[in-house]
Structure formats: C-alpha cells, structure tokens
C-alpha atoms as a PDB file:
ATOM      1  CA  UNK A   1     -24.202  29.901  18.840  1.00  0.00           C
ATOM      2  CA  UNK A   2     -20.412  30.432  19.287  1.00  0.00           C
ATOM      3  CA  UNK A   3     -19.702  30.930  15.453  1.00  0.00           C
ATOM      4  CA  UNK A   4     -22.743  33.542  15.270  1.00  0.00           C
ATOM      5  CA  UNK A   5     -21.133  35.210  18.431  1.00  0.00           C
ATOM      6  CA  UNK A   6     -17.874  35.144  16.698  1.00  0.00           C
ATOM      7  CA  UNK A   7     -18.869  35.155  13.066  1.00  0.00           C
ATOM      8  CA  UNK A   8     -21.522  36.956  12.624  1.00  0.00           C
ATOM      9  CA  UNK A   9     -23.695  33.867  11.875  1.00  0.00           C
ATOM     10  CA  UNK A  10     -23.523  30.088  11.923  1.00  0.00           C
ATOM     11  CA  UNK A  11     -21.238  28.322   9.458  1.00  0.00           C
ATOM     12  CA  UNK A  12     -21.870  24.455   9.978  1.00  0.00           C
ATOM     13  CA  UNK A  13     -24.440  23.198   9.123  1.00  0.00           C
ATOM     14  CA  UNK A  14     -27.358  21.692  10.883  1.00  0.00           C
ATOM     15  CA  UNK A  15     -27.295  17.762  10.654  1.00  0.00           C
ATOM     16  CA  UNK A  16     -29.545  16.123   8.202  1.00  0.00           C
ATOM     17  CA  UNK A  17     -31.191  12.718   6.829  1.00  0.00           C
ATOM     18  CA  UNK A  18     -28.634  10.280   7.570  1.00  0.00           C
ATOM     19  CA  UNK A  19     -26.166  11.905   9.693  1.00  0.00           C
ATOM     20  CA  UNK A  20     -24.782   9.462  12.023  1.00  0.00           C
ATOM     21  CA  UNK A  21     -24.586  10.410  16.159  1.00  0.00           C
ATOM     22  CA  UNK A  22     -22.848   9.097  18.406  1.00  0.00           C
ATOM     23  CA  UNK A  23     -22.357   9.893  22.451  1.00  0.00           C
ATOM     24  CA  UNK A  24     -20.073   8.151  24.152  1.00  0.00           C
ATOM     25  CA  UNK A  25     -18.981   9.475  28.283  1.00  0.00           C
ATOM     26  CA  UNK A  26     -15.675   8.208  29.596  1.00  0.00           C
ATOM     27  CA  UNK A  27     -14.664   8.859  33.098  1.00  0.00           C
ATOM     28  CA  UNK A  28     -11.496  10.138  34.390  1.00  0.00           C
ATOM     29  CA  UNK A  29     -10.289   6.332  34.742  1.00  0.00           C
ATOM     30  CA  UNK A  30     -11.303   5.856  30.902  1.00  0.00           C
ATOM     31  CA  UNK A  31     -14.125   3.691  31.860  1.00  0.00           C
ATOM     32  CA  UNK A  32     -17.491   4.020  29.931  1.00  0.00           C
ATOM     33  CA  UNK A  33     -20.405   5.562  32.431  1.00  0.00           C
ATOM     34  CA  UNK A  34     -23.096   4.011  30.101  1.00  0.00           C
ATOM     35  CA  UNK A  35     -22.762   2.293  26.920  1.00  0.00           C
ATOM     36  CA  UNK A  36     -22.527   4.084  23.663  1.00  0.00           C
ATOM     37  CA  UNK A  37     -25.303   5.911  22.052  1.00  0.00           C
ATOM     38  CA  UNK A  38     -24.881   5.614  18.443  1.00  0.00           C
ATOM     39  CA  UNK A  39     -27.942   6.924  16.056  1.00  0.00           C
ATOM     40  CA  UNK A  40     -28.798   7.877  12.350  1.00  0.00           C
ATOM     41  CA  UNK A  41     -31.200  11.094  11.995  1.00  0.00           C
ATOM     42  CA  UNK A  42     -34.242   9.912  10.146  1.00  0.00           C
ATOM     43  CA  UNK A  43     -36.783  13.034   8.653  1.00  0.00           C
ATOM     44  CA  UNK A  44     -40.042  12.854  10.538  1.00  0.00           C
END
C-alpha cells in the first residue's frame, strides 16, 4: 500500500510458488518470543 500511496501503484511484486518466509520476533533483550517460523508458498 505504501508504494501505491507514494508511487502511484505497487512495484514489488506479490510472492509466488516457492518463495521462502520466514518470521522471526526478538525482544528488546535479543531473546526469541517463539521459535522461528520459516515457510515455502506452495499454489493451492
């Protein structure tokens, strides 16, 4: 939404078969709140 705001319209794309994600949330000590979530995107 930014780059539309910004740019007129998006310019990255949208992620795709096989793009990898991955979440991982640190606190302010540097400690892990939950382990890391680390997926592929699969087509359904």
């Amino acid at each position: 939404m930014i780059e539309t705001i910004e740019q007129g319209a998006p310019k990255t794309d949208f992620m795709k078969d096989g793009d990898r994600v991955r979440v991982e949330m640190p606190d302010r000590h540097g400690a892990f709140v939950f382990g890391a979530i680390d997926q592929r995107v699969r087509r359904g």
